[in-house]
N, C-alpha and C. Protein backbone atom coordinates (compact mmCIF):
# COMPACT_ATOMS: atom_id res chain seq x y z
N UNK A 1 -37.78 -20.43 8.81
CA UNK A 1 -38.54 -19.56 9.69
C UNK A 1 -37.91 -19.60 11.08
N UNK A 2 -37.80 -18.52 11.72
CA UNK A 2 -37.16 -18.31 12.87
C UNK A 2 -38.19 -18.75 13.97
N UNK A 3 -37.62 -19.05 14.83
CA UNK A 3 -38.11 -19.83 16.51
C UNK A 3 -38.79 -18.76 17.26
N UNK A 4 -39.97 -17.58 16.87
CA UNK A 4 -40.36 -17.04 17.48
C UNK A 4 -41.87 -16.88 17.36
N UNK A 5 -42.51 -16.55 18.11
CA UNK A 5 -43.70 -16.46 18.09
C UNK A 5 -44.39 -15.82 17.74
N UNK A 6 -45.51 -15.81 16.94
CA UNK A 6 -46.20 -14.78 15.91
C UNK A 6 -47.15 -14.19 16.56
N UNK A 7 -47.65 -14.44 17.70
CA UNK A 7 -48.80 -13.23 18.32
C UNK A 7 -47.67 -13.07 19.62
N UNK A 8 -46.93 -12.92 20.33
CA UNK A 8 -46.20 -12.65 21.34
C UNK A 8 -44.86 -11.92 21.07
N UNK A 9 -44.18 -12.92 20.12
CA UNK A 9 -42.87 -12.26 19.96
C UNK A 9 -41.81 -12.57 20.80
N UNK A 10 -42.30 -13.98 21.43
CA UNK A 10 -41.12 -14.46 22.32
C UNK A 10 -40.15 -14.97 21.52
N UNK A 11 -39.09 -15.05 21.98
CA UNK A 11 -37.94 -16.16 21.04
C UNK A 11 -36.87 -16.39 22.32
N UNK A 12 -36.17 -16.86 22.00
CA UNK A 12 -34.86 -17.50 22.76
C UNK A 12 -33.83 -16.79 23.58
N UNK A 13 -33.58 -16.50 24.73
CA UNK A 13 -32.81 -15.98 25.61
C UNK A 13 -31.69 -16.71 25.87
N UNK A 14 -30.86 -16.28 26.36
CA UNK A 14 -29.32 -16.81 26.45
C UNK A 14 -29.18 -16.53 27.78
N UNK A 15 -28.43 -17.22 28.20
CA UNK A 15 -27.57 -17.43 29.78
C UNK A 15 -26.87 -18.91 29.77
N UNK A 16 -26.55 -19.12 30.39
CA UNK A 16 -25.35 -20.17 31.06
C UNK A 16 -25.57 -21.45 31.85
N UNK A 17 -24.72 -22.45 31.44
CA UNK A 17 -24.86 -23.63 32.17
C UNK A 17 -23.91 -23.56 33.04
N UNK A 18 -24.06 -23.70 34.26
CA UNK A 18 -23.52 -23.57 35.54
C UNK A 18 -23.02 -25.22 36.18
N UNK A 19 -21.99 -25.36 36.53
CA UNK A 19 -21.60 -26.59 36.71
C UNK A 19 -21.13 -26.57 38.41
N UNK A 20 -21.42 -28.25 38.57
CA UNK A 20 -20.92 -27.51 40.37
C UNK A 20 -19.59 -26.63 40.83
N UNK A 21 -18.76 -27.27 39.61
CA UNK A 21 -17.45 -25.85 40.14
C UNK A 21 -17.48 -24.61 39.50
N UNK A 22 -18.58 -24.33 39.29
CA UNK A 22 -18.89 -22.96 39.17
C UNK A 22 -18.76 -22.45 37.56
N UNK A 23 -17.93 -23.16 36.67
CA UNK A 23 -17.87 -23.41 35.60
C UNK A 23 -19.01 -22.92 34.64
N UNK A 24 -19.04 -21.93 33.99
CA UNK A 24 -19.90 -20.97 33.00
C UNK A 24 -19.69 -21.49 31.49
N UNK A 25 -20.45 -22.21 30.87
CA UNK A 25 -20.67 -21.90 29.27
C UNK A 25 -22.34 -21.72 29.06
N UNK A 26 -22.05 -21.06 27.66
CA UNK A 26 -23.21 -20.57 27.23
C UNK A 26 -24.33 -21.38 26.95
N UNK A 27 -25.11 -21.31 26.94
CA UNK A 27 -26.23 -21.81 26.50
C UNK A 27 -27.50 -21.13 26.24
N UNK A 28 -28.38 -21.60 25.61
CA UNK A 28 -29.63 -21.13 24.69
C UNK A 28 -31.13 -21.34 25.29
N UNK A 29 -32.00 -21.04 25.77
CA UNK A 29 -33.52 -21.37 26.42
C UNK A 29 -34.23 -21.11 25.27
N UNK A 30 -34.48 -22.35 24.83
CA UNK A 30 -35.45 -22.07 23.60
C UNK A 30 -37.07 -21.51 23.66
N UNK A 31 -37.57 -20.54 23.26
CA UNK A 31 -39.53 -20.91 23.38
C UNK A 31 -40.05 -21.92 23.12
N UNK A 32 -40.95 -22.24 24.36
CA UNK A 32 -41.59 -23.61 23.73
C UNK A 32 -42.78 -23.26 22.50
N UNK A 33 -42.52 -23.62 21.57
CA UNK A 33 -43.51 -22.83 20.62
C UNK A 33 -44.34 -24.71 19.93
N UNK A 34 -45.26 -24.64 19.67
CA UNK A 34 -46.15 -25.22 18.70
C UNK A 34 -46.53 -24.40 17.03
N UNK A 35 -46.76 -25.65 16.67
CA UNK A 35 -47.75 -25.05 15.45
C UNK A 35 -49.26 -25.65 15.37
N UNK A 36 -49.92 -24.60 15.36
CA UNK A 36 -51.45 -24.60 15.42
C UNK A 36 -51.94 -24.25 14.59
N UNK A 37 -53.28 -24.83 14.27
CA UNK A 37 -54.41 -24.53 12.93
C UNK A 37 -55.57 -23.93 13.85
N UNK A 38 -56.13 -22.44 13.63
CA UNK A 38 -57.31 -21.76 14.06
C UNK A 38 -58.44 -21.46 13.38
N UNK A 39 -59.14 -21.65 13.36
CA UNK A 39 -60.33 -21.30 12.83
C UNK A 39 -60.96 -19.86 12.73
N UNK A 40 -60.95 -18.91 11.66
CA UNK A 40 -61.39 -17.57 11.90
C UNK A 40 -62.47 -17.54 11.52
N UNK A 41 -63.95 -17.00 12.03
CA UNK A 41 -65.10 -17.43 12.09
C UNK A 41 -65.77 -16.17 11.18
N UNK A 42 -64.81 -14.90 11.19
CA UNK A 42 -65.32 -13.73 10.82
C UNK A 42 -64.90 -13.66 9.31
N UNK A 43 -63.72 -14.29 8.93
CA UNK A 43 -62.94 -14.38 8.09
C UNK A 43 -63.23 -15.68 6.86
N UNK A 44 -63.94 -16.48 7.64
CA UNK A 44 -64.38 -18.05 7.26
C UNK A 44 -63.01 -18.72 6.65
N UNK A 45 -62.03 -18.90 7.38
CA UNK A 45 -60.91 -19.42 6.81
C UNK A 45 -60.26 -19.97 7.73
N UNK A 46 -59.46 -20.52 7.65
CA UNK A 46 -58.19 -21.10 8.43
C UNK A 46 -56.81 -20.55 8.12
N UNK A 47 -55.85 -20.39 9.48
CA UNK A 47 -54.63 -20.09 9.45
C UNK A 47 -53.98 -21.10 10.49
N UNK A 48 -53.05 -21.02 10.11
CA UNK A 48 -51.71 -21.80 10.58
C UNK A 48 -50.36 -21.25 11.37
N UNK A 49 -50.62 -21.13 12.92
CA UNK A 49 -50.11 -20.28 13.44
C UNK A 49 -48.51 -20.78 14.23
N UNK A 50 -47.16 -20.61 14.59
CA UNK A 50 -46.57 -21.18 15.08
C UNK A 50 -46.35 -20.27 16.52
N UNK A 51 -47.04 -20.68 17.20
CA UNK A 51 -47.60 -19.70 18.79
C UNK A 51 -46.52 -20.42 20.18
N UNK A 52 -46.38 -19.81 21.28
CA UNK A 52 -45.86 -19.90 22.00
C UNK A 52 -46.93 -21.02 23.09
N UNK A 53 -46.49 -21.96 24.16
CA UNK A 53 -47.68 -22.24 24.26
C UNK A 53 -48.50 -21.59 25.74
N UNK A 54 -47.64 -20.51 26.38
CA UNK A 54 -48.27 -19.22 27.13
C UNK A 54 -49.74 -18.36 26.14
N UNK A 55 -48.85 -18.31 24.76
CA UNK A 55 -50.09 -17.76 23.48
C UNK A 55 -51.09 -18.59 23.22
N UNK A 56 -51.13 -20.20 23.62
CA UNK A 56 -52.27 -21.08 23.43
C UNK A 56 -53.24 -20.50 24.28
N UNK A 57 -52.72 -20.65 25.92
CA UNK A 57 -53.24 -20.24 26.86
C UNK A 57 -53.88 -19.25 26.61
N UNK A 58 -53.59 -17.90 26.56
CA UNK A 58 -54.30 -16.58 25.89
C UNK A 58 -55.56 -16.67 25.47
N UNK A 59 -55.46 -17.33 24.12
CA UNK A 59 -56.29 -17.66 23.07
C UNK A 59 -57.18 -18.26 23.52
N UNK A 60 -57.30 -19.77 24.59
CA UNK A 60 -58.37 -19.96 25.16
C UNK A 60 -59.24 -19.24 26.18
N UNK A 61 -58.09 -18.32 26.77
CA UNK A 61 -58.57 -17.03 27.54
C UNK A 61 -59.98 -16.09 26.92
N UNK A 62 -58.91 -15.26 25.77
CA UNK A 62 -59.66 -14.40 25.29
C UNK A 62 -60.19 -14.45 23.95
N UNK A 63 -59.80 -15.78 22.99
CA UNK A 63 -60.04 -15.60 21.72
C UNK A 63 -59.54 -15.04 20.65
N UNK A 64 -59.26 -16.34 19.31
CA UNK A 64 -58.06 -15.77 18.61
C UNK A 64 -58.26 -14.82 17.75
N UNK A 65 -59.95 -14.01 17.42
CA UNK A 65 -59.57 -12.53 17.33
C UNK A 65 -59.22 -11.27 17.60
N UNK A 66 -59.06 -11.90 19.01
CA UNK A 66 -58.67 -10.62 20.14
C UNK A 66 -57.18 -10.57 20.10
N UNK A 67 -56.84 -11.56 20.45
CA UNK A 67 -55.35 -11.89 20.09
C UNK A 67 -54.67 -11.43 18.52
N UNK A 68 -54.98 -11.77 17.64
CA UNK A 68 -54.39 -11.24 16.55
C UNK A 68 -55.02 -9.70 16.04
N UNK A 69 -56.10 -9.87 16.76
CA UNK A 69 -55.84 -7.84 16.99
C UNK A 69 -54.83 -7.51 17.29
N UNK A 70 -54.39 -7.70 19.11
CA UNK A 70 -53.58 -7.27 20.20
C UNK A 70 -52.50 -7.29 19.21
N UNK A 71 -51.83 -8.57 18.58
CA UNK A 71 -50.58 -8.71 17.68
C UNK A 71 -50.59 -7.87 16.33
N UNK A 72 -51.55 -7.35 15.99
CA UNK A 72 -51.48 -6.46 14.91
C UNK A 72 -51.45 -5.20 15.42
N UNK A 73 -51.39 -4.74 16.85
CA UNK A 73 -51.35 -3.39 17.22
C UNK A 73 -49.70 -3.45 17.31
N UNK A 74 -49.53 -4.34 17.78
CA UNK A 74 -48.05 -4.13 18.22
C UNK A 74 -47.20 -4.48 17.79
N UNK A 75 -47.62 -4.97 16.15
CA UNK A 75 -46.82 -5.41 15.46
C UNK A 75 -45.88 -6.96 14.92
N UNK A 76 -46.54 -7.99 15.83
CA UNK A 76 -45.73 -9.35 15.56
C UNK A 76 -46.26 -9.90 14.79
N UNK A 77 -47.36 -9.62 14.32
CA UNK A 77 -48.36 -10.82 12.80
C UNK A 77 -48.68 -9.81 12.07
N UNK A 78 -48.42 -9.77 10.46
CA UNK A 78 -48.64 -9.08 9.68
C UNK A 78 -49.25 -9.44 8.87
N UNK A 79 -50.07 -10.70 8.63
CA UNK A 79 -50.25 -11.30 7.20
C UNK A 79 -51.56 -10.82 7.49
């Protein structure tokens, strides 16, 4: 499974390690992602989510059926 996030859709950006002489190689910024177990209350089940942890934040915001709405409009969670 790939390093991206299932209600967001973040994944990994690229840019460069910069050295004091100015010296450029590549490098990788990974998402900080977790894996989380949610409770769906409407659904009476559990899922197992691997979320970003900006997407934790969210979720305590607004709630993880609002959220996997939002991600089913726009397409990053399909199950």
């Amino acid at each position: 499974m790939s390093r991206v996030c299932e209600l967001t859709g973040k994944k990994a950006m690229v840019g460069n390690n910069v050295s004091h002489a100015m010296n450029k190689t590549k490098r990788k910024f990974d998402a900080n992602l977790i894996k989380k177990r949610f409770y769906i209350p409407e659904e009476d089940r559990w899922i197992t989510l691997k979320i970003s942890t900006s997407a934790l934040k969210s979720i305590n915001k607004k709630g993880i059926s609002a959220m996997l709405k939002e991600a089913k409009e726009k397409g990053f969670y399909t199950k």
